[in-house]
Protein backbone atom coordinates (compact mmCIF):
# COMPACT_ATOMS: atom_id res chain seq x y z
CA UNK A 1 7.50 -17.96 -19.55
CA UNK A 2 5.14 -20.54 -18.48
CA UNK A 3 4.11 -20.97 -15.01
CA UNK A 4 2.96 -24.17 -15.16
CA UNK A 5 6.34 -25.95 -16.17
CA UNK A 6 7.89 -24.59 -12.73
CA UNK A 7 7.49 -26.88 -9.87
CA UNK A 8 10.14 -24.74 -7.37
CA UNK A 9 9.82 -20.61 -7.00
CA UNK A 10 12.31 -19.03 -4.73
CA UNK A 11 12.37 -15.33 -4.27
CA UNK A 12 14.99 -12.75 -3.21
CA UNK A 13 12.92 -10.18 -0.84
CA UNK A 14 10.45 -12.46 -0.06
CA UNK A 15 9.53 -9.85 2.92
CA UNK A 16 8.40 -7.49 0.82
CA UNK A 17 4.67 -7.04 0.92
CA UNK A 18 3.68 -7.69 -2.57
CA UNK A 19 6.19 -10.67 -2.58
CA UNK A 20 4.49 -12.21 0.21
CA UNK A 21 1.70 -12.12 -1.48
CA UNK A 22 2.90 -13.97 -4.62
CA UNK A 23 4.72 -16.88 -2.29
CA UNK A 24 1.50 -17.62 -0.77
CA UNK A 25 -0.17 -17.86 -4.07
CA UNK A 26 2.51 -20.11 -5.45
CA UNK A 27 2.54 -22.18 -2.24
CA UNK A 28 -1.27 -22.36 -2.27
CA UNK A 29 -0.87 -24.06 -5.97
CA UNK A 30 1.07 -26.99 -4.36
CA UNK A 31 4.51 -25.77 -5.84
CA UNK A 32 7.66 -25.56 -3.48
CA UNK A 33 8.33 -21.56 -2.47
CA UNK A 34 10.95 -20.44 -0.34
CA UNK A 35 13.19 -16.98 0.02
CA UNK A 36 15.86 -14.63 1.30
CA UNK A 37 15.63 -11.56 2.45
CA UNK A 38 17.80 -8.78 4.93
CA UNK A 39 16.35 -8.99 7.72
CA UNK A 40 12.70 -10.84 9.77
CA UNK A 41 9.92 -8.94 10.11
CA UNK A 42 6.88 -9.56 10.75
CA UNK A 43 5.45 -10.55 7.23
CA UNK A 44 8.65 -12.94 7.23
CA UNK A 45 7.66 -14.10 10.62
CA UNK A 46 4.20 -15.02 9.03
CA UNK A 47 5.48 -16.89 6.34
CA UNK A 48 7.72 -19.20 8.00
CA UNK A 49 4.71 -20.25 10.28
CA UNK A 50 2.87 -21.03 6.99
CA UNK A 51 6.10 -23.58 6.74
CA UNK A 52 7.49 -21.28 3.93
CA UNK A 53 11.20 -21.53 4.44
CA UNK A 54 12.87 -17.79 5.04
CA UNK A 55 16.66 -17.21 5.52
CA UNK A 56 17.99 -13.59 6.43
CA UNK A 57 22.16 -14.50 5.46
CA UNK A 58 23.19 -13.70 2.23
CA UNK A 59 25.45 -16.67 0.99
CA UNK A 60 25.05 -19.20 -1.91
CA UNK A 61 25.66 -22.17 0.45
CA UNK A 62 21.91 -20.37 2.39
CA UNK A 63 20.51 -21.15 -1.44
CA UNK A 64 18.14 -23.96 -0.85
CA UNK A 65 19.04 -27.57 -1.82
CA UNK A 66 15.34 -27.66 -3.66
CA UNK A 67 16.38 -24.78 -5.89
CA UNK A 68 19.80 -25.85 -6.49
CA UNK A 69 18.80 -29.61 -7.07
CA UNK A 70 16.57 -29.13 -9.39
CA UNK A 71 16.78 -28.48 -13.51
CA UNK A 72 16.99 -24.77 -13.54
CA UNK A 73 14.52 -24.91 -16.13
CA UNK A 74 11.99 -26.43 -13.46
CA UNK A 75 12.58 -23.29 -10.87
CA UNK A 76 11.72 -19.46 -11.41
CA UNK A 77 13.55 -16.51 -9.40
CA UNK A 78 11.14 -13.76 -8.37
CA UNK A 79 13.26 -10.63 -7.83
CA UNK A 80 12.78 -7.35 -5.82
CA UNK A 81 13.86 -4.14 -7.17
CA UNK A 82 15.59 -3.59 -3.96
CA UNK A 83 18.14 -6.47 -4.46
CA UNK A 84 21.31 -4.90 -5.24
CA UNK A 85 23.62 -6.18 -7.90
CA UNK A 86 26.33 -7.44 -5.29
CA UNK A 87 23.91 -9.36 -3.91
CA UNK A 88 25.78 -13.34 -3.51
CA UNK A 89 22.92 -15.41 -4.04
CA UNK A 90 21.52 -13.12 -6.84
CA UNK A 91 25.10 -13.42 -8.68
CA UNK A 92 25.03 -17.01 -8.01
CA UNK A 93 21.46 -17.59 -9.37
CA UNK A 94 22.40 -15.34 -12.24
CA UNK A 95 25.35 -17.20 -13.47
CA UNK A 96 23.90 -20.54 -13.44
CA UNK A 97 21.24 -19.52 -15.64
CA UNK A 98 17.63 -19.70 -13.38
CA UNK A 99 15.29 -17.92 -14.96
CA UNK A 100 14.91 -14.52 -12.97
CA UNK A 101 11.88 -12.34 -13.65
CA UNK A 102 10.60 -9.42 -11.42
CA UNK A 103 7.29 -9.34 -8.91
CA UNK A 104 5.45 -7.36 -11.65
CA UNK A 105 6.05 -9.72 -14.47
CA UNK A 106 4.67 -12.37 -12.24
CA UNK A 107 1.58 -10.73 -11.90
CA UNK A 108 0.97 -9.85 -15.44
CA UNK A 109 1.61 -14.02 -16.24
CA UNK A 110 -0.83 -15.02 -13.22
CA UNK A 111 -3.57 -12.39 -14.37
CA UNK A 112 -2.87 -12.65 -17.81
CA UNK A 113 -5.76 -15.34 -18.53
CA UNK A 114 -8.72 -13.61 -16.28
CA UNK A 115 -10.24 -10.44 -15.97
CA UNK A 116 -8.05 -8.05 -14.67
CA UNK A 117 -8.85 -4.78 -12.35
CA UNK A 118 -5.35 -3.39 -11.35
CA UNK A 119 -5.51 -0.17 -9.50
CA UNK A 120 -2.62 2.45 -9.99
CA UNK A 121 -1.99 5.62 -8.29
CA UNK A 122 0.70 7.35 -6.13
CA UNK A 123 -1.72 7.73 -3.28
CA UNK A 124 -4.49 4.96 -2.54
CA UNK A 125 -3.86 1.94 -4.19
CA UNK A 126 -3.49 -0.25 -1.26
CA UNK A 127 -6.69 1.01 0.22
CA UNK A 128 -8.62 0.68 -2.96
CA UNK A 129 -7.73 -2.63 -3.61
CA UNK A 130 -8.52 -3.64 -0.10
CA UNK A 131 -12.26 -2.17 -1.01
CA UNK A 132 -12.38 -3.87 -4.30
CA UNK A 133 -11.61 -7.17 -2.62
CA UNK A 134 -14.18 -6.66 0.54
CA UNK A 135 -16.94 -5.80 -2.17
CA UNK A 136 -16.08 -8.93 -4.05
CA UNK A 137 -15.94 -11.04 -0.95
CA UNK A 138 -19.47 -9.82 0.75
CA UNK A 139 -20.78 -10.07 -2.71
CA UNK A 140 -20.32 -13.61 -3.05
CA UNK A 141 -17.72 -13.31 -6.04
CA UNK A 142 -14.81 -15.63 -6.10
CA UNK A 143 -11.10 -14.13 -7.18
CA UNK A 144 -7.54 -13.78 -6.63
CA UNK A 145 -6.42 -10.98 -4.90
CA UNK A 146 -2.80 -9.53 -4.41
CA UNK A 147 -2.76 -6.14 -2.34
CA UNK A 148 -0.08 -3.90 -1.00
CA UNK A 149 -0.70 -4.24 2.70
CA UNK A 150 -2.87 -6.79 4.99
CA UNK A 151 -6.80 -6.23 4.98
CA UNK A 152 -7.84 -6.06 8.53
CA UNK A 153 -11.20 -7.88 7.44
CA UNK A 154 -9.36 -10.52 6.76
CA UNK A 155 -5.54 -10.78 8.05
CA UNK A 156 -3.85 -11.39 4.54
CA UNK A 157 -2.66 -9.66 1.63
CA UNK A 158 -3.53 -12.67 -0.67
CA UNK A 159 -6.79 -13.53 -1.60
CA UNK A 160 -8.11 -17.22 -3.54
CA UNK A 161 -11.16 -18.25 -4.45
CA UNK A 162 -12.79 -20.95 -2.18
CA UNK A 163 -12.17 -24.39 -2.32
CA UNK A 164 -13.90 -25.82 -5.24
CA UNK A 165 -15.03 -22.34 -6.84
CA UNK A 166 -13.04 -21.42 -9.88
CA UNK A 167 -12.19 -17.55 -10.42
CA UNK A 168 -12.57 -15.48 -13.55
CA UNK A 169 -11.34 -12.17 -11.87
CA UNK A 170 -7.85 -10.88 -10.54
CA UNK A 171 -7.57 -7.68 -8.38
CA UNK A 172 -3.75 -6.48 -8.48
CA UNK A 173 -2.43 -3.48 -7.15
CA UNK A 174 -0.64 -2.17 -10.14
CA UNK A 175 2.81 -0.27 -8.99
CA UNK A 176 3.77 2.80 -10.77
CA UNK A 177 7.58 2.11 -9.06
CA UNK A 178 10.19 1.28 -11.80
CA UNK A 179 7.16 1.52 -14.25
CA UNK A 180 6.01 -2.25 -12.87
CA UNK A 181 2.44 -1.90 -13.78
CA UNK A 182 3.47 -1.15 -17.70
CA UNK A 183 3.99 -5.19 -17.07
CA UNK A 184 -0.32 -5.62 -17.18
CA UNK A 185 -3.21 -5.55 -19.28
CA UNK A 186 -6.04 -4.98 -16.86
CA UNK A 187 -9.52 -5.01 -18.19
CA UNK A 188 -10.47 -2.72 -15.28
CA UNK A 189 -7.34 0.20 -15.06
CA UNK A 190 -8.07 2.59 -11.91
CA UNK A 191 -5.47 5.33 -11.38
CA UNK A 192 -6.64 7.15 -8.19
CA UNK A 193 -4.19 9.96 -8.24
CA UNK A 194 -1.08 10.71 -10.09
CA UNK A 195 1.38 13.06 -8.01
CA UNK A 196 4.93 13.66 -8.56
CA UNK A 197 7.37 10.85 -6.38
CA UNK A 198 9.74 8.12 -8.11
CA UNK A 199 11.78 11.00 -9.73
CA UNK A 200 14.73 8.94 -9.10
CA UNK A 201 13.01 6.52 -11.49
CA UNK A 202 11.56 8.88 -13.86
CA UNK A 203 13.26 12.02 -13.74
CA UNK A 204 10.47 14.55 -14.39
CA UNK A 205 6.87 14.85 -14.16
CA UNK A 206 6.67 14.47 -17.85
CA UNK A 207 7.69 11.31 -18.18
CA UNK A 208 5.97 10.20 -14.98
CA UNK A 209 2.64 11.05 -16.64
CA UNK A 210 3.75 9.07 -19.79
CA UNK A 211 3.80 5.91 -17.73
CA UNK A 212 0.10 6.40 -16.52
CA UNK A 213 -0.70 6.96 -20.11
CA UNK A 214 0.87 4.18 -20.86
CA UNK A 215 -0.31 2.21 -18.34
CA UNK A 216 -4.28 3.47 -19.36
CA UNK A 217 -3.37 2.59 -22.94
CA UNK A 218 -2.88 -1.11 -21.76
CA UNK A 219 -6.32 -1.94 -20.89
CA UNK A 220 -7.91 -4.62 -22.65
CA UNK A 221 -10.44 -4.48 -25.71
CA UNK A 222 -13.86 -3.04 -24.81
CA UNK A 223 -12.12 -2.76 -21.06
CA UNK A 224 -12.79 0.28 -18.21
CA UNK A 225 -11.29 3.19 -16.97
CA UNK A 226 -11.33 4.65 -13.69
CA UNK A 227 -10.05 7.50 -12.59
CA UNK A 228 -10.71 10.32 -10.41
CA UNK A 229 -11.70 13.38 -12.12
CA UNK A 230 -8.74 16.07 -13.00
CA UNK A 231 -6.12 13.35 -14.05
CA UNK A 232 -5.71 14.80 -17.57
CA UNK A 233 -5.85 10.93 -18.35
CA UNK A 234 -8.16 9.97 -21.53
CA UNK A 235 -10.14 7.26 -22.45
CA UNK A 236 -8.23 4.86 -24.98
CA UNK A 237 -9.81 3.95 -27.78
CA UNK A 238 -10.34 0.52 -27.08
CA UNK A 239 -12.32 0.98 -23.95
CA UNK A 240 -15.62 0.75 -23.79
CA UNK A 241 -15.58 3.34 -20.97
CA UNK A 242 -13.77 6.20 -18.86
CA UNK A 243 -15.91 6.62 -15.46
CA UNK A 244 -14.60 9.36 -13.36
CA UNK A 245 -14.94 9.72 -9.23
CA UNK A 246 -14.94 12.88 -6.93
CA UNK A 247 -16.04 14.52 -3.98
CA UNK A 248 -17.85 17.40 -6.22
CA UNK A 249 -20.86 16.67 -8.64
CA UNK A 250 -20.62 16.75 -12.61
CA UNK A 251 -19.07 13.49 -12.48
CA UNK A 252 -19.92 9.97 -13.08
CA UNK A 253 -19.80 9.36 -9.11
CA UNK A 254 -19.61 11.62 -6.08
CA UNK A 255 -19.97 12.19 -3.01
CA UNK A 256 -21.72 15.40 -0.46
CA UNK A 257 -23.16 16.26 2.14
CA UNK A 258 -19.82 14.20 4.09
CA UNK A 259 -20.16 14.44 7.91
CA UNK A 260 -18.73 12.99 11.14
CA UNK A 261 -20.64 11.33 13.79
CA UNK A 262 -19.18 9.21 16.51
CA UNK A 263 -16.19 8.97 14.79
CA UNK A 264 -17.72 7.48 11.89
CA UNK A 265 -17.94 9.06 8.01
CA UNK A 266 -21.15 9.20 6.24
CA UNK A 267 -22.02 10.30 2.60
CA UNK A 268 -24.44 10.53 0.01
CA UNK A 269 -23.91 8.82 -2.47
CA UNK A 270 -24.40 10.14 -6.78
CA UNK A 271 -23.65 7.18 -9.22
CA UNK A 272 -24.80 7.75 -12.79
CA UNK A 273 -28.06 8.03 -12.58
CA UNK A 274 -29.02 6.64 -8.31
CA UNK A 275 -28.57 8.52 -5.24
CA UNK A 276 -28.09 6.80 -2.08
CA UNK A 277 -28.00 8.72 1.12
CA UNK A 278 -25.93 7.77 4.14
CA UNK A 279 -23.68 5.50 3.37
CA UNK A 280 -21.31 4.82 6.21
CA UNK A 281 -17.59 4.27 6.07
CA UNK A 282 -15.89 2.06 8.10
CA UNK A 283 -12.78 3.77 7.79
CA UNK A 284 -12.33 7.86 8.88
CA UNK A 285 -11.14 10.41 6.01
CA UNK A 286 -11.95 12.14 2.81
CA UNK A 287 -9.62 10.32 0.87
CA UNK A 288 -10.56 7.00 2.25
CA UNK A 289 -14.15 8.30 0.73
CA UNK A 290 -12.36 8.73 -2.58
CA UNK A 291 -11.05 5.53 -2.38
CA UNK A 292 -14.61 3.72 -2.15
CA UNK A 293 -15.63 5.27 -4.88
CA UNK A 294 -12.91 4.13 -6.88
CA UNK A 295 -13.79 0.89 -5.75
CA UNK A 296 -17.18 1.01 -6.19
CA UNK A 297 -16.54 2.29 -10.27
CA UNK A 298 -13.98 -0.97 -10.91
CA UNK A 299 -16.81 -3.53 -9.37
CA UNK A 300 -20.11 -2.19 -10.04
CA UNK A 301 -20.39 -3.82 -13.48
CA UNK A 302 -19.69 -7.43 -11.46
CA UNK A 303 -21.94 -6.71 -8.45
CA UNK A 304 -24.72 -4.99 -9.36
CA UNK A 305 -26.00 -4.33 -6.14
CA UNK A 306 -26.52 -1.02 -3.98
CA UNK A 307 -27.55 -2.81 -0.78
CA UNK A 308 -24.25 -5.36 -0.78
CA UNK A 309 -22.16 -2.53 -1.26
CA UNK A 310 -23.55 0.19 1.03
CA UNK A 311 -23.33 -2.95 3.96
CA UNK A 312 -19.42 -3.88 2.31
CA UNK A 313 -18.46 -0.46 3.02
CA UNK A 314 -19.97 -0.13 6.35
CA UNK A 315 -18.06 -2.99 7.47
CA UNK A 316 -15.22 -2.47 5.75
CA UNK A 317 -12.01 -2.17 8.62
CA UNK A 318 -9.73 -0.76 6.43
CA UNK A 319 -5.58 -1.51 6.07
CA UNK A 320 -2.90 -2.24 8.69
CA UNK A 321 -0.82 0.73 8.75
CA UNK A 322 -3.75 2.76 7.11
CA UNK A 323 -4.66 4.83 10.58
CA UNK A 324 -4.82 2.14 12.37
CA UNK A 325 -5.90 1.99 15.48
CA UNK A 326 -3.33 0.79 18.50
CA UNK A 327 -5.10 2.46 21.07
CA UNK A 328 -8.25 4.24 21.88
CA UNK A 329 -8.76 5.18 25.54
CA UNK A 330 -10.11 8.10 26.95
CA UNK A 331 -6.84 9.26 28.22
CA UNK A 332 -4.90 8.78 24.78
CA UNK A 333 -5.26 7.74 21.39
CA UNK A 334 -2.49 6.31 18.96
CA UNK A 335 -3.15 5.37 15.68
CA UNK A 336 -0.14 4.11 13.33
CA UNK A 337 -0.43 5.12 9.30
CA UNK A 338 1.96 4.48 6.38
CA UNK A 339 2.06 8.31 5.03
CA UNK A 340 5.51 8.98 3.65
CA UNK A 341 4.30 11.42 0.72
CA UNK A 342 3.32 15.12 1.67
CA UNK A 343 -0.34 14.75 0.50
CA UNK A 344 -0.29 11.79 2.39
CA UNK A 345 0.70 13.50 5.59
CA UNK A 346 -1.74 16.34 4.89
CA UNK A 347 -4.50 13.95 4.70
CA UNK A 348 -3.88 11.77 7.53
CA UNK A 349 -3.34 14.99 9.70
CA UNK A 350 -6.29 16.77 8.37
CA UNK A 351 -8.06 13.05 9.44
CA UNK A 352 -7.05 13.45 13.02
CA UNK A 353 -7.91 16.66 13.38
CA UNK A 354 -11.44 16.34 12.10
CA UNK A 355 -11.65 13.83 14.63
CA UNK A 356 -9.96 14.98 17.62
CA UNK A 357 -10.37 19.10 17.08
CA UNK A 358 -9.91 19.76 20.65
CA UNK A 359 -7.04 17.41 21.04
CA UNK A 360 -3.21 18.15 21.43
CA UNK A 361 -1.86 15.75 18.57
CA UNK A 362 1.75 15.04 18.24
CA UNK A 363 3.19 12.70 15.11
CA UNK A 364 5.90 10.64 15.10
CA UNK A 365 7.09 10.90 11.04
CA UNK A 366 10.11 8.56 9.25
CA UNK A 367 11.42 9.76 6.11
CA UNK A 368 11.09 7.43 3.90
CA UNK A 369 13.95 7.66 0.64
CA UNK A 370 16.68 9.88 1.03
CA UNK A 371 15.47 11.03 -3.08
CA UNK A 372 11.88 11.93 -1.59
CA UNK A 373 13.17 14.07 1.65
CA UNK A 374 15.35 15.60 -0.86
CA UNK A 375 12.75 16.71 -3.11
CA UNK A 376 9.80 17.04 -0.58
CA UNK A 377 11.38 18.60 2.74
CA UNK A 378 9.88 22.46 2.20
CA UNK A 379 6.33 19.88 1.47
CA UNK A 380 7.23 17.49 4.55
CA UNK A 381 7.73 21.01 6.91
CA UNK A 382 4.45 22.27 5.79
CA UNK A 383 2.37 19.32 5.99
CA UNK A 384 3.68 18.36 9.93
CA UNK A 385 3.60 22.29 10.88
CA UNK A 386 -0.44 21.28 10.75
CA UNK A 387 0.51 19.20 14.32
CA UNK A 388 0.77 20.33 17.53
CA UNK A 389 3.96 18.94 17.84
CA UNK A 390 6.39 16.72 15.90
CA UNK A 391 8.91 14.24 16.51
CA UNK A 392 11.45 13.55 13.70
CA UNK A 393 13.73 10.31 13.41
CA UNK A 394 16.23 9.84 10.90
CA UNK A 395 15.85 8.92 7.17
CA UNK A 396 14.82 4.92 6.41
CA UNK A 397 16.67 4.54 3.43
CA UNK A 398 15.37 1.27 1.95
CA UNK A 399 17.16 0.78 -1.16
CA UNK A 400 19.06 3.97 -1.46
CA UNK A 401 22.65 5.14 -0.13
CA UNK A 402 23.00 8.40 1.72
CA UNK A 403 23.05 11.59 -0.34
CA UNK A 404 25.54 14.24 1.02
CA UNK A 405 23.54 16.70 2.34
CA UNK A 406 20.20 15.47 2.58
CA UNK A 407 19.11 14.09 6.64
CA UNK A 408 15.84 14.85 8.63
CA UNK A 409 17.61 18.13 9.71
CA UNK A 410 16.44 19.50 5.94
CA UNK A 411 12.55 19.10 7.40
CA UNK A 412 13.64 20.17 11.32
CA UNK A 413 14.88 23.59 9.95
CA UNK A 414 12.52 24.64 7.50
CA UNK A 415 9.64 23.71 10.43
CA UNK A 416 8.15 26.66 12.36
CA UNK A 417 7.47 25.19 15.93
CA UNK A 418 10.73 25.19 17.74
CA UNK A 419 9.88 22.59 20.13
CA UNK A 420 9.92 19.82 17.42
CA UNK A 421 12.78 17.91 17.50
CA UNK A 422 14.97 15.04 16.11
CA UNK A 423 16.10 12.25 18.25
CA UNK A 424 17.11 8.55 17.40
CA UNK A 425 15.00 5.80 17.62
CA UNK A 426 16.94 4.33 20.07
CA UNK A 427 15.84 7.73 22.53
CA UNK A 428 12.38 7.71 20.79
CA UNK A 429 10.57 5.89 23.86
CA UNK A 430 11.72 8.01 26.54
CA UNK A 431 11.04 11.42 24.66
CA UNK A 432 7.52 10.51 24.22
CA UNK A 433 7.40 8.92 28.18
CA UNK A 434 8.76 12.61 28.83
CA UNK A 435 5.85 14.31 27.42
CA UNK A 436 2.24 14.64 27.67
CA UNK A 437 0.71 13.49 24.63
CA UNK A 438 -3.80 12.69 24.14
CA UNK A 439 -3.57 11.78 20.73
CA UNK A 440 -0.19 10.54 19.20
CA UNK A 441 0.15 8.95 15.44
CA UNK A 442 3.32 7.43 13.96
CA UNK A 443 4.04 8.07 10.56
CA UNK A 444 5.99 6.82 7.84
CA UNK A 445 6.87 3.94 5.57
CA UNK A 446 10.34 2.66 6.93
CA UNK A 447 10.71 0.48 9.65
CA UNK A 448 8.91 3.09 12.36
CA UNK A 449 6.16 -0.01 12.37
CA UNK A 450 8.66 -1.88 14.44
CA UNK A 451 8.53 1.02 17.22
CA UNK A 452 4.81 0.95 17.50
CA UNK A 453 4.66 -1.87 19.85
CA UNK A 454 7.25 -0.38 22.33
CA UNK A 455 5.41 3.01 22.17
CA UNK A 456 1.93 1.11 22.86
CA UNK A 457 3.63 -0.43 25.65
CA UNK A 458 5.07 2.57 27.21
CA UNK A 459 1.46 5.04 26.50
CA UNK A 460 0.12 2.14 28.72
CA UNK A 461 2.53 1.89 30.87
CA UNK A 462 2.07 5.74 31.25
CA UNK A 463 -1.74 5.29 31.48
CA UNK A 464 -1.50 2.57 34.62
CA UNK A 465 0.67 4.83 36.48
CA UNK A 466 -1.06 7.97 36.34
């Protein structure tokens, strides 16, 4: 394939995040992008006001006149995985021969040419990345950038090099889903965690820890590898170097000595052979301390400087949907995160209790995958019996169809507080207007993100009449 022979890219799922991300490239290099996808959101919303054209009915005559004008030979399909195979314009596309490729392969072509830090992981990539780029950035470094989720810093999920600066360096978040990041040869591979989800995909935790191997085994001659320590993952031959992270010493970096102060996480930090006390965080958690030093491991080599990265991470705002903020009064807090994996949910809830110990907290959590809550509910009771109370809606099922059996009633019952319940999402703003809540966090990957702006709405409404 050769990107620069295509003067006309037109994806199917152009709503998902990490497509976004690749139209806005595309459309930033002058070429003509447009897309489909289920239904507008607000990613799709964005796009169309960067006069990328978005259509949400799934017909061939919808198919763009500058995609079905033009010499199939001159266009390129990017595909989701989500796109089923009775998709119209897909069949359409596919029987008049346009070259169809998927988001992954994309980013292996775009990347292939520059030095490459991808970051894998089932926990942490998004954040990661989002670090990597905000070190870059305050260090003066030019790059492309393709993340997982919008940096706060800076609104986007697509990052280019200014205008008249040439880049050398990619940072791609590197999917283990449907073994996507098997598609790149990073110079820089950093696998933050490796935990056992995707079973649809793999089938076993065997051959889910092949793929990381795998993936590690594609770095580039005399590249890096990061990972945190206890991975079982091994340096390849080819690398120059396997640097390992962790909260406990013996490793190449850690951090101790964490506290909480005003909200805010500080550390020392241990990296090969300096110590720098008190760093600050600008985002709250443990694992969001794991994740700069992840960060800090993939870059160090470009920035080579303590000061610019003790300041990055300081001022670092973190993720949308990464417990983020919607509001912070003194009367109640709500703070929205993407957690849809047990550990996730452990270590967002373990977040908010740190910082609100005396605090009744109540989450809002969306299974995500009917596959996941089918193999996680026990995990998914366990983790939300941490909270003072829960609310449960039903599954989001993304790309799957509904397994008999398997509903949000699996977590309800196996729970231990019998005044959590299940209602619809329809009935979800009354329950919570019907109960007393100081700090309240929605949770989940599915569409709960659409709710948040009713529920802020109603907490103030709440707030002003009290």
């Amino acid at each position: 394939m050769n990107l620069a022979q295509k003067h006309t890219v037109y994806f199917l799922g152009i709503g998902g995040i990490g497509m976004s991300a690749i139209a806005r490239y595309f459309k930033s290099k002058g070429i003509w992008v447009g897309g489909y996808d289920l239904t507008p959101s607000p990613i799709t919303d964005a796009l169309q006001e960067e006069e990328i054209p978005v259509h949400f009915e799934d017909t061939e005559e919808q198919i763009p006149r500058e995609v079905k004008n033009s010499p199939s030979a001159k266009v390129l399909i990017v595909l989701t995985p989500a796109i089923p195979e009775e998709n119209k314009e897909y069949n359409y596309l596919l029987t008049h021969n346009y070259e169809m490729i998927k988001r992954a392969s994309v980013i292996g072509e775009i990347s292939k040419d520059k030095f490459t830090i991808a970051v894998a992981g089932a926990h942490g990539k998004t954040s990661t990345c989002a670090v990597i780029v905000h070190l870059l950035k305050q260090a003066g470094i030019p790059f492309y950038g393709f993340l997982g989720g919008i940096a706060t810093n800076y609104n986007t999920n697509y990052f280019e090099p200014p205008r008249g600066q040439n880049a050398s360096v990619t940072v791609v978040e590197a999917d283990e889903y449907d073994r996507s990041f098997l598609q790149l040869e990073p110079d820089v591979a950093v696998i933050t965690s490796i935990d056992a989800d995707h079973l649809d995909v793999y089938g076993n935790w065997e051959d889910l820890l092949n793929a990381y191997h795998q993936f590690a085994n594609n770095i580039r001659q005399d590249g890096m590898l990061v990972s945190r320590h206890g991975l079982n993952i091994s340096k390849p031959e080819q690398a120059k170097a396997h640097v390992q992270f962790d909260l406990n010493n013996g490793v190449d970096l850690f951090a101790e000595n964490i506290r909480i102060q005003d909200r805010t996480y500080s550390f020392d930090l241990h990296a090969w052979d300096q110590s720098i006390a008190s760093i600050k965080i600008g985002t709250p958690g443990d694992h969001n301390i794991l994740n700069a030093l992840a960060a800090i491991a993939a870059t160090f080599d470009t920035i080579r400087n303590w000061k610019k990265v003790g300041n990055a991470l300081h001022s670092f705002k973190g993720v949308k949907r990464r417990f983020e903020y919607i509001l912070d009064t003194p009367e109640v807090v709500f703070i929205d995160d993407y957690a849809h994996h047990p550990r996730e949910l452990d270590w967002t809830i373990q977040t908010l209790q740190n910082l609100y110990p005396e605090e009744k907290i109540t989450g809002i959590f969306q299974p995500h995958l009917y596959s996941r809550t089918k193999d996680f509910y026990k995990e998914f009771a366990q983790a939300l019996d941490q909270l003072d109370c829960v609310i449960l809606l039903d599954i989001y099922p993304a790309r799957e169809k509904p397994m008999k059996g398997v509903s949000s009633e699996l977590i309800l019952e196996e729970m231990q507080n019998a005044e959590n319940q299940l209602v619809s999402k329809e009935g979800l703003v009354e329950q919570i207007e019907a109960n007393d809540h100081q700090v309240i966090a929605t949770l989940g990957a599915g569409d709960i993100d659409r709710l948040v702006a009713p529920i802020k709405e109603k907490l103030m409404e709440s707030r002003m009449s009290a």
